[in-house]
Protein backbone atom coordinates (compact mmCIF):
# COMPACT_ATOMS: atom_id res chain seq x y z
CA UNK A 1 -42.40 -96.19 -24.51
CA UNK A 2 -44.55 -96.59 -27.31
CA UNK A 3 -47.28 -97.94 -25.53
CA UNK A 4 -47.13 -95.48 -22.88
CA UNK A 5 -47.54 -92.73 -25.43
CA UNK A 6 -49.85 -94.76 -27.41
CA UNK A 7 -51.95 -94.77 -23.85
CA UNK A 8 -51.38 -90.98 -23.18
CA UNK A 9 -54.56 -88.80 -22.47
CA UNK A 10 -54.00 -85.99 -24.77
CA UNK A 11 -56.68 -84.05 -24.23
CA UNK A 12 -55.25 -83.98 -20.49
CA UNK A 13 -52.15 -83.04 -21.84
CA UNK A 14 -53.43 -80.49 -24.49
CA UNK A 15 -55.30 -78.84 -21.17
CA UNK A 16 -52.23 -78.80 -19.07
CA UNK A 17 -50.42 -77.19 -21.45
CA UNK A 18 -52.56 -74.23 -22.42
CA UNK A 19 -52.90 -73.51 -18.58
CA UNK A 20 -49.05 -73.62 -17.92
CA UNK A 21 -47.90 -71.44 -21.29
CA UNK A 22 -50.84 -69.54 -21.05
CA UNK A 23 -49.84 -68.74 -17.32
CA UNK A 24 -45.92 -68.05 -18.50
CA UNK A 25 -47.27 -65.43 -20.88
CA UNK A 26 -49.38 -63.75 -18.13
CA UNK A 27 -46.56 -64.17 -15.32
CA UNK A 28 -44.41 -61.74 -18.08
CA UNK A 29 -47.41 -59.46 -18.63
CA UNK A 30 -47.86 -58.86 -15.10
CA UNK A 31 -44.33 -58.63 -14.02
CA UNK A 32 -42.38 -57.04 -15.74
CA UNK A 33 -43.27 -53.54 -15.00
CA UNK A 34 -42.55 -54.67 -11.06
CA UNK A 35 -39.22 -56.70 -11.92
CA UNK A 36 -37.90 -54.01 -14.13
CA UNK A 37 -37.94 -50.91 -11.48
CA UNK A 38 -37.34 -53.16 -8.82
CA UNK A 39 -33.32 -52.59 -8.46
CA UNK A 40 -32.65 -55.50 -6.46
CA UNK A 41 -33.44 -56.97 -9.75
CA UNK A 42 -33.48 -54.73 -12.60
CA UNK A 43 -34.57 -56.77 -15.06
CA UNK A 44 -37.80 -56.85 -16.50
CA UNK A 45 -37.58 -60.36 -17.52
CA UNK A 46 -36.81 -61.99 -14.32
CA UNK A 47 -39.90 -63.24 -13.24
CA UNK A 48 -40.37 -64.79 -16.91
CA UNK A 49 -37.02 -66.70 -17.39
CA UNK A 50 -37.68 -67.86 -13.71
CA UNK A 51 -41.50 -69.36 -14.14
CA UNK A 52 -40.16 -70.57 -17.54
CA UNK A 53 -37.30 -72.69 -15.65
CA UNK A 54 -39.62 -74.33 -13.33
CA UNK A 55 -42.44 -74.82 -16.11
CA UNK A 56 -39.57 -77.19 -18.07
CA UNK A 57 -38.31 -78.64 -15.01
CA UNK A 58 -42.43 -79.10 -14.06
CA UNK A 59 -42.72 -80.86 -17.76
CA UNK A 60 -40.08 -83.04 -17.12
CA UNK A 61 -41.31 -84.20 -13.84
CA UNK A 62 -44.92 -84.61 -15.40
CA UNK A 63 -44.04 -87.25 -17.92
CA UNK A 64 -41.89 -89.27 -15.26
CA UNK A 65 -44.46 -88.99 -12.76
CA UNK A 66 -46.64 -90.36 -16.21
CA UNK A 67 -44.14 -93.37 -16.67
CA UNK A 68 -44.72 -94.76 -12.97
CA UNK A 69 -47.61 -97.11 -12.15
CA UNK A 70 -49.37 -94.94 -9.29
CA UNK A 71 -50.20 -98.16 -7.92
CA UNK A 72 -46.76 -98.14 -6.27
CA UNK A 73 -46.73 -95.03 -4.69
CA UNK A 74 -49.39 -96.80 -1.95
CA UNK A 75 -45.90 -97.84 -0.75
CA UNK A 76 -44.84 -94.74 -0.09
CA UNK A 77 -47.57 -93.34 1.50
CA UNK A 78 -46.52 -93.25 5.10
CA UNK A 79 -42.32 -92.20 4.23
CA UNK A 80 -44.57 -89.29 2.25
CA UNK A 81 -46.65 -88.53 4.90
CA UNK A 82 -43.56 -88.52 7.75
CA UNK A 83 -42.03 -86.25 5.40
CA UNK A 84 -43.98 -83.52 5.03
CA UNK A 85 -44.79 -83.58 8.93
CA UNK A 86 -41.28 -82.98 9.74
CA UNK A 87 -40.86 -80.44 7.08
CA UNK A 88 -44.47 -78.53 8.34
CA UNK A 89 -42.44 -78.82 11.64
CA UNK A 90 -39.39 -77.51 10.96
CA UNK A 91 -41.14 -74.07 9.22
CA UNK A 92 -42.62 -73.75 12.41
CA UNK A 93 -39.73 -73.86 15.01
CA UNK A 94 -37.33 -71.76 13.31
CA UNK A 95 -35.79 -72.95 9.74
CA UNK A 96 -39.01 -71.10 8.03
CA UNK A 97 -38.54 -68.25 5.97
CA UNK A 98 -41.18 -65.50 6.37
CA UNK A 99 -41.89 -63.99 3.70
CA UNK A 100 -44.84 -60.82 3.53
CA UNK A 101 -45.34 -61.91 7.37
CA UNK A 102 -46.03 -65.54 6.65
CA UNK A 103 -43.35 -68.39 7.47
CA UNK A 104 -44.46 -70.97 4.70
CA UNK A 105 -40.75 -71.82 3.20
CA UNK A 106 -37.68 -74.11 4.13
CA UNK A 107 -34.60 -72.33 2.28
CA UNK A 108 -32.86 -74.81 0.38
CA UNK A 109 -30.41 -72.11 -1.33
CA UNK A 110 -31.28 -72.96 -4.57
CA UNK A 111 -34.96 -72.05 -4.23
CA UNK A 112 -37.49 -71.59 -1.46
CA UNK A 113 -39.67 -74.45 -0.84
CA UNK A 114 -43.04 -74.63 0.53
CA UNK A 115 -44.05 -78.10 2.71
CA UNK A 116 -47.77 -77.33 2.55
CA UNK A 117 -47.64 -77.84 -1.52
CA UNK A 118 -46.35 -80.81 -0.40
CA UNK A 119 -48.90 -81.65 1.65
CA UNK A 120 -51.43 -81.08 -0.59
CA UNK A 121 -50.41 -84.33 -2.58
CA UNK A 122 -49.41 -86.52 0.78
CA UNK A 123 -53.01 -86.02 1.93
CA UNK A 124 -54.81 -87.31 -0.90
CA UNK A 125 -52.83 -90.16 -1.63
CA UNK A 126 -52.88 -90.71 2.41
CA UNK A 127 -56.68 -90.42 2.40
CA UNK A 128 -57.06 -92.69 -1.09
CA UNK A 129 -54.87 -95.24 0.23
CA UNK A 130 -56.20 -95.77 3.82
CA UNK A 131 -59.79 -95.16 2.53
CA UNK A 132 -59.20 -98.13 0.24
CA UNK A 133 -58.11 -100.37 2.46
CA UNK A 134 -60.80 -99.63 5.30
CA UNK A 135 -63.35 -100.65 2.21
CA UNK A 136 -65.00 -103.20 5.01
CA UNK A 137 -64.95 -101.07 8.25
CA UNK A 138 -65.72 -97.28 6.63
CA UNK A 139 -69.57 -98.03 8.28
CA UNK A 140 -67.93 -98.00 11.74
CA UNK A 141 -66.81 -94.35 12.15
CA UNK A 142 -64.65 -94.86 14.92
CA UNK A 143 -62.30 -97.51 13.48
CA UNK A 144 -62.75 -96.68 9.60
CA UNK A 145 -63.18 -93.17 9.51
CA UNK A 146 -62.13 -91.24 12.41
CA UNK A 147 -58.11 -92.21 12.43
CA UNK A 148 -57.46 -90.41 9.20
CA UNK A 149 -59.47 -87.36 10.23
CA UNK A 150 -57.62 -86.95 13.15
CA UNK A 151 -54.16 -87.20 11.00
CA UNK A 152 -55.46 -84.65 8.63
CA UNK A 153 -56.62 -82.50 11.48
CA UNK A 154 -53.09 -82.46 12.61
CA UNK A 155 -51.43 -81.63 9.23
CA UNK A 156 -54.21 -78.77 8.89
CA UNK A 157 -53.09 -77.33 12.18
CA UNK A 158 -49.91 -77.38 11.02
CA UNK A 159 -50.54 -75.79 7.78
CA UNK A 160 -53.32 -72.89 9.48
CA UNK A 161 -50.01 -72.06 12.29
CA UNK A 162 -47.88 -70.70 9.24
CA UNK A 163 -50.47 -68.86 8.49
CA UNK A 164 -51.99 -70.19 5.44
CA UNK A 165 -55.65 -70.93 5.90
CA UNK A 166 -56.59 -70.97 2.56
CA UNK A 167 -54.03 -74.38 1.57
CA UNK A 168 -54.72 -75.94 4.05
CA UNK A 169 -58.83 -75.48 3.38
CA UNK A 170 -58.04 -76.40 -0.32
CA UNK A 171 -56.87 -79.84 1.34
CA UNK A 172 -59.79 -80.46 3.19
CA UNK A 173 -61.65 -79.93 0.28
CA UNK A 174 -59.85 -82.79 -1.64
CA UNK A 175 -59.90 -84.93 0.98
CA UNK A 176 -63.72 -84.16 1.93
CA UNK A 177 -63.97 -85.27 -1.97
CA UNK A 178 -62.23 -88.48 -1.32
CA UNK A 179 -64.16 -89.36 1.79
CA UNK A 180 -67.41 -88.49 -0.49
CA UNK A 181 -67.01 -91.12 -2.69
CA UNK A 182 -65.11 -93.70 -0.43
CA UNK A 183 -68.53 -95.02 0.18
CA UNK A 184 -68.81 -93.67 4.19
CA UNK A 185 -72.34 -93.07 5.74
CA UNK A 186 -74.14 -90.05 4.72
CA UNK A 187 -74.83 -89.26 8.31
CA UNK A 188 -71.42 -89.35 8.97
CA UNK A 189 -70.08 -87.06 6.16
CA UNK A 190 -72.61 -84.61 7.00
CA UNK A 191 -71.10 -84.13 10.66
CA UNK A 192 -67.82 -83.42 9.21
CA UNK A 193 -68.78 -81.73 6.62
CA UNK A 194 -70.96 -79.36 9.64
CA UNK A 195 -67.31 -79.77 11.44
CA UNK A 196 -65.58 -78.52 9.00
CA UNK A 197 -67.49 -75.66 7.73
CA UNK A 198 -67.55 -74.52 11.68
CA UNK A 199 -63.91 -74.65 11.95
CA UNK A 200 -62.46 -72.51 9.40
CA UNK A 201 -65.10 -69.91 10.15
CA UNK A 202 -64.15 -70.23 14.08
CA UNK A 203 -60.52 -69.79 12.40
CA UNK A 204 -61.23 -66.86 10.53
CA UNK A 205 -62.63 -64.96 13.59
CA UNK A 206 -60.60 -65.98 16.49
CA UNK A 207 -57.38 -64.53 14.36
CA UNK A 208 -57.46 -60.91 14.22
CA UNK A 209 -55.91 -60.30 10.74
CA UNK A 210 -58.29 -63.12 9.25
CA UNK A 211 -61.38 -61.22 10.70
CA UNK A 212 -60.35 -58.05 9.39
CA UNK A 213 -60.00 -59.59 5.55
CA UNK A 214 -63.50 -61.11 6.08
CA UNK A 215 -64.49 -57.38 7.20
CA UNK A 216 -63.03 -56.05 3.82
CA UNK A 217 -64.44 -58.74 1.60
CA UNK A 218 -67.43 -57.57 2.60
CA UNK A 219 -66.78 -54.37 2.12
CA UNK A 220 -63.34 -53.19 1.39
CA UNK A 221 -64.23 -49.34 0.77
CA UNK A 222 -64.52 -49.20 4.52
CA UNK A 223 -60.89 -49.50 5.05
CA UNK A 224 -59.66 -48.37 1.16
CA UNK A 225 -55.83 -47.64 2.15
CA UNK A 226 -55.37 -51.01 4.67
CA UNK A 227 -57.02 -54.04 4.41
CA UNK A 228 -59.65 -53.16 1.39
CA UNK A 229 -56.51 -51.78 -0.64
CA UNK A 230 -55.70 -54.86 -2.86
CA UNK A 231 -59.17 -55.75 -3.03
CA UNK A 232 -60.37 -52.59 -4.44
CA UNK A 233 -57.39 -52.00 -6.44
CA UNK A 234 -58.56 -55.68 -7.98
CA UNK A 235 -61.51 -54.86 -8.63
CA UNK A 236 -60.40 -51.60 -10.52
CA UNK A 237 -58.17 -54.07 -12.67
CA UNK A 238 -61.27 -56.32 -13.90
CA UNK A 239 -63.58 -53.06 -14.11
CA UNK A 240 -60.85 -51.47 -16.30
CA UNK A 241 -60.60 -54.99 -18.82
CA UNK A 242 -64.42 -54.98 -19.40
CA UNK A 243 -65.43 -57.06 -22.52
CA UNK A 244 -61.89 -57.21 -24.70
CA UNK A 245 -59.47 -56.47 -22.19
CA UNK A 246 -56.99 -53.13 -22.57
CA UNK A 247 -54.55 -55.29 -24.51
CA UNK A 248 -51.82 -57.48 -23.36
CA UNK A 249 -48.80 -56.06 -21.63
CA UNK A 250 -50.90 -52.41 -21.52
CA UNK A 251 -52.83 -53.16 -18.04
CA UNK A 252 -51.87 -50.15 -15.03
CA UNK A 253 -52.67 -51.76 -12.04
CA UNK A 254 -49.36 -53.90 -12.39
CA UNK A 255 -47.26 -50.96 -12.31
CA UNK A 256 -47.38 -50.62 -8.41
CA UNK A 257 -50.70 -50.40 -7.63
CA UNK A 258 -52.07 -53.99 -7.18
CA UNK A 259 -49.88 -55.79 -4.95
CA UNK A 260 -49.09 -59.35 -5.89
CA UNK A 261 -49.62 -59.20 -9.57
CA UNK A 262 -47.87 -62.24 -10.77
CA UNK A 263 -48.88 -64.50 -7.81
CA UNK A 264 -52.02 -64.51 -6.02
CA UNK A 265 -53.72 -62.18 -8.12
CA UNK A 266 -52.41 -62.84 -11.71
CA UNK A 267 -55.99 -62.97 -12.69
CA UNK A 268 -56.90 -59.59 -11.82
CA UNK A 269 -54.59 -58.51 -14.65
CA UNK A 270 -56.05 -61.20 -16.96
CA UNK A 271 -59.15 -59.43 -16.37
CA UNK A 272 -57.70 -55.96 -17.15
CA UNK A 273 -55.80 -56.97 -20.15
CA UNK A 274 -57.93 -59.40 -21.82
CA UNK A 275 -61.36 -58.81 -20.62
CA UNK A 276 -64.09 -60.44 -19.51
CA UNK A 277 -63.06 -63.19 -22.63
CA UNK A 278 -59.85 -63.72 -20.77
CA UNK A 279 -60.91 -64.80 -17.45
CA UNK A 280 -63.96 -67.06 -19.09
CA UNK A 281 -60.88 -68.38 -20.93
CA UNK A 282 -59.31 -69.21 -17.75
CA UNK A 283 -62.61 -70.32 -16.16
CA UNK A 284 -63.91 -72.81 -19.06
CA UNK A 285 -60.42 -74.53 -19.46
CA UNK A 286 -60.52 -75.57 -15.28
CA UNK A 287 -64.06 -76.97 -15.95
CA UNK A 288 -62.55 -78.75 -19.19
CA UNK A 289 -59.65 -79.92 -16.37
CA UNK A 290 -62.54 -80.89 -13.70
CA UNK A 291 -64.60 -83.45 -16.25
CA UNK A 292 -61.48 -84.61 -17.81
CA UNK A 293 -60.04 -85.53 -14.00
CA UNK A 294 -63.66 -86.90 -13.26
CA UNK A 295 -64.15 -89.29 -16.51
CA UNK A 296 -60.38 -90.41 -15.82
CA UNK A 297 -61.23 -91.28 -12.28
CA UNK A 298 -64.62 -93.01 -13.53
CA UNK A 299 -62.67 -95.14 -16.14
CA UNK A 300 -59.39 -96.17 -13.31
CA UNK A 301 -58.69 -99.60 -13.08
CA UNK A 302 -59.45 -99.70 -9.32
CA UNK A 303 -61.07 -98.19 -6.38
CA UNK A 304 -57.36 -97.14 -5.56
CA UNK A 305 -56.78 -94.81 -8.94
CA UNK A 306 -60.40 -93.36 -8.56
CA UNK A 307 -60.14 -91.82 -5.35
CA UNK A 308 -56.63 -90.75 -6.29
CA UNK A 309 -57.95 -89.27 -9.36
CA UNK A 310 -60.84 -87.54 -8.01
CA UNK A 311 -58.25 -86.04 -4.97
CA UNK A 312 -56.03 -84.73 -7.44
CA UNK A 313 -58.89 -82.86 -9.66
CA UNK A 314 -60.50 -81.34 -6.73
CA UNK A 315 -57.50 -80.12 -5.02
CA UNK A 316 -56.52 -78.49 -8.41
CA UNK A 317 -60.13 -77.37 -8.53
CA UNK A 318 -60.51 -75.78 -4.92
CA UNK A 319 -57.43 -73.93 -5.42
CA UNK A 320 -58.78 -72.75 -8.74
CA UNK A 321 -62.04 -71.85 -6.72
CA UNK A 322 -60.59 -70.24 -4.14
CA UNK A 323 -58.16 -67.93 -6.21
CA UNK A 324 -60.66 -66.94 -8.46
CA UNK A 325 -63.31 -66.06 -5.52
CA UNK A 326 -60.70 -63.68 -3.72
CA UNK A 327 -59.98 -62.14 -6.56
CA UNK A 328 -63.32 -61.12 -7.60
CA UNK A 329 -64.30 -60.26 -3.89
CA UNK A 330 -66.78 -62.94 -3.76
CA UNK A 331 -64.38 -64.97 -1.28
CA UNK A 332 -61.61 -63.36 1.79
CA UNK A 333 -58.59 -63.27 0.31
CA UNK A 334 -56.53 -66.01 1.61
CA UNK A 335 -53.46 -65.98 -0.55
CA UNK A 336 -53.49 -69.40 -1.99
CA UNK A 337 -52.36 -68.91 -5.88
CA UNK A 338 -54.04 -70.10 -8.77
CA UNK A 339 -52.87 -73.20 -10.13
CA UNK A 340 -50.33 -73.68 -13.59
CA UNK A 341 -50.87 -69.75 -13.57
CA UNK A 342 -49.61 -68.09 -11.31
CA UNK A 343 -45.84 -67.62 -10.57
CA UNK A 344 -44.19 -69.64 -8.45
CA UNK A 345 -41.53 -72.54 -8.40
CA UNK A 346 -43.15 -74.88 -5.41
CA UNK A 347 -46.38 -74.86 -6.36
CA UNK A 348 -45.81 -75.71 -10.50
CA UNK A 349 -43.29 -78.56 -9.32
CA UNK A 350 -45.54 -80.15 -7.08
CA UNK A 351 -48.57 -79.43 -9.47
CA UNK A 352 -47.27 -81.35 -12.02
CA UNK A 353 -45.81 -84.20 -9.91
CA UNK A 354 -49.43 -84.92 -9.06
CA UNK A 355 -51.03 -84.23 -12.43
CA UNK A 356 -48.23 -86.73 -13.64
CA UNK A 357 -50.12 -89.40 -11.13
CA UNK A 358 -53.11 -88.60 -13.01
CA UNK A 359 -51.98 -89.21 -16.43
CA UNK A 360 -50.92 -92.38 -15.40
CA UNK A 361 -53.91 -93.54 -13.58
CA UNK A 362 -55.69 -92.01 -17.33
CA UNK A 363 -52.80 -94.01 -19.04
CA UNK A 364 -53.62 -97.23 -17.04
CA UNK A 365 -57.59 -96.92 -17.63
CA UNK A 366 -56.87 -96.61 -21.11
CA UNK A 367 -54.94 -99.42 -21.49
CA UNK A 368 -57.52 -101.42 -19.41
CA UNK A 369 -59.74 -100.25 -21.81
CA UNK A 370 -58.08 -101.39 -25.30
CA UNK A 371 -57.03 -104.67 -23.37
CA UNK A 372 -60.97 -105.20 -23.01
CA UNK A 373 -61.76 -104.26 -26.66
CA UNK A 374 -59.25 -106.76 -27.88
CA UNK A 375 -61.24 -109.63 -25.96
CA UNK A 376 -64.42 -108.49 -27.18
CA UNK A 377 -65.15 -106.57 -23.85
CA UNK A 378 -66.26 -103.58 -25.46
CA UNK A 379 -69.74 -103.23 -23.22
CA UNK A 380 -68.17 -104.11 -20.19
CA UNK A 381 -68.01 -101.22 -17.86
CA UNK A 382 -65.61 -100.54 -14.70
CA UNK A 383 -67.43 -101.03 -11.45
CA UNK A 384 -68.80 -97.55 -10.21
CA UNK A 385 -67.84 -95.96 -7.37
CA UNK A 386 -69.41 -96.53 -4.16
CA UNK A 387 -72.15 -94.67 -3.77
CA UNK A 388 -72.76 -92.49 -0.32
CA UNK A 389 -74.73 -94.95 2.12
């Protein structure tokens, strides 16, 4: 225990932890107006005990996840991947719950659960672990890169049927990140990147209600009172915070008027109760997240633990991205939540199961590290990633 502690990345942790409580503080601000009147509930601190619950429970999975050589979870990759198929499935052909129109949740009377959070964390250890071991045939698309694809295609469909679009883009993000720096052919990452690109915009206008967002993203005061409502009623929130904010717990646009305060567009009222300080707050500590995950997956023992590592901080990252464009009407809104933030008991459990992985793989390097410096090692440096051929 010592040396594991001894080993810890601390800034990591330090980062992790200013998101999360940071994020329990906002989840209060911007709910409690909403849980109070609601009288289903009737209690303005709801919401607050709730996040608070899972951000403990989230901690304690964290430094378990942090105690297990990640190494060992290439073991596990197919029961994980067989898994969340069956539970992507099952949403699908009756046991989901919909909730806002969207089936996305088993019921497991306790809490809701969602599979594609799930999935977020069996694709990138699928894609690490298979892109590892097709190190020798990743030239010869058809054989090294194309079986993957094909299984990630299939979980995306999955995910996109639900609807939820904007997960399942966040995973091909990640994944795209993986295959990046697996060491494939150029020419063959830029097809599927082209691919890609030209599938979730074919998504977004073959689907009537996706085509309609896209319509108000553009320009939401065309439809103010349907699908431009929470966009414009967003944008009122971060015009009303300006430099300094209106002051914590004081925003309006919480008190009925922007729908989905606590979840999807907690940062709307982080804008109109701290200012512009408060979302730059928000935005610097991700980018302190995104170089931390990148130097931990540039000092990983093995080729293994730095795709992992770069999976994990991307798919934190695009979801980060994502949120953050919707919000701000620089993106459609696709209702994918903004990481350690936002409200919500799936998405902080799985969040930290994965950033767990990456404190070990961090904890592992490190180690590494002070074994090397001990020998006299001290200019020896891991062996880069593959660069794109």
């Amino acid at each position: 225990m010592k040396k594991h502690l001894r080993n810890l990345d601390y800034p990591l942790l330090v980062i992790i932890l200013i998101l999360s409580l940071f994020g329990l503080v906002m989840v209060y601000s911007a709910s409690f107006v909403e849980a109070g009147l609601d009288p289903g509930i009737n209690d303005s601190g709801y919401y607050f005990r709730r996040q608070r619950m899972w951000l403990i429970l989230g901690l304690m999975i964290f430094f378990v996840a942090s105690m297990f050589s990640y190494r060992s979870l290439r073991k596990l990759t197919q029961p994980f991947f067989f898994i969340t198929v069956l539970m992507l499935i099952l949403v699908l052909v009756g046991f989901g719950v919909s909730v806002n129109g969207a089936t996305r949740w088993l019921d497991f009377k306790i809490f809701l659960f969602q599979p594609s959070e799930m999935a977020k964390i069996t694709m990138v250890l699928y894609f690490a672990h298979i892109l590892t071991s097709k190190q020798d045939r990743l030239d010869n698309f058809s054989q090294g890169i194309l079986p993957p694809i094909m299984l990630l295609m299939f979980v995306f469909g999955l995910i996109v049927l639900q609807p939820d679009l904007g997960t399942a883009t966040s995973i091909l993000i990640a994944c795209g990140i993986i295959l990046l720096f697996s060491g494939a052919r150029f020419r063959h990452l830029f097809a599927l990147g082209a691919s890609g690109i030209a599938l979730v915009v074919g998504l977004i206008f073959i689907a009537g209600y996706r085509r309609d967002r896209l319509t108000s993203f553009l320009n939401p005061f065309e439809d103010p009172s349907g699908e431009g409502y929470q966009l414009i009623q967003s944008l009122i929130a971060i015009a009303s915070g300006k430099l300094n904010g209106v002051g914590l717990a004081n925003g309006v646009q919480k008190a009925g008027y922007l729908p989905e305060a606590h979840t999807d567009f907690i940062l709307s009222i982080i804008a109109e109760e701290l200012g512009l300080f408060g979302v730059l707050f928000v935005i610097v500590t991700f980018m302190a997240f995104m170089y931390k995950g990148v130097l931990i997956a540039k000092r990983a023992p093995d080729h293994f633990g730095r795709l992992l590592a770069l999976g994990i901080t991307f798919q934190v990252i695009s979801q980060a991205i994502i949120n953050i464009g919707a919000v701000s009407g620089s993106m459609p809104i696709t209702g994918i939540t903004l990481p350690l933030i936002s409200y919500g008991g799936s998405s902080m459990l799985i969040t930290f199961a994965t950033l767990g992985v990456l404190m070990n793989i961090a904890i592992k390097g490190n180690m590494k590290r002070g074994y090397e410096t001990e020998e006299e090692e001290e200019t020896k440096d891991f062996q880069p990633i593959r660069s794109v051929k």
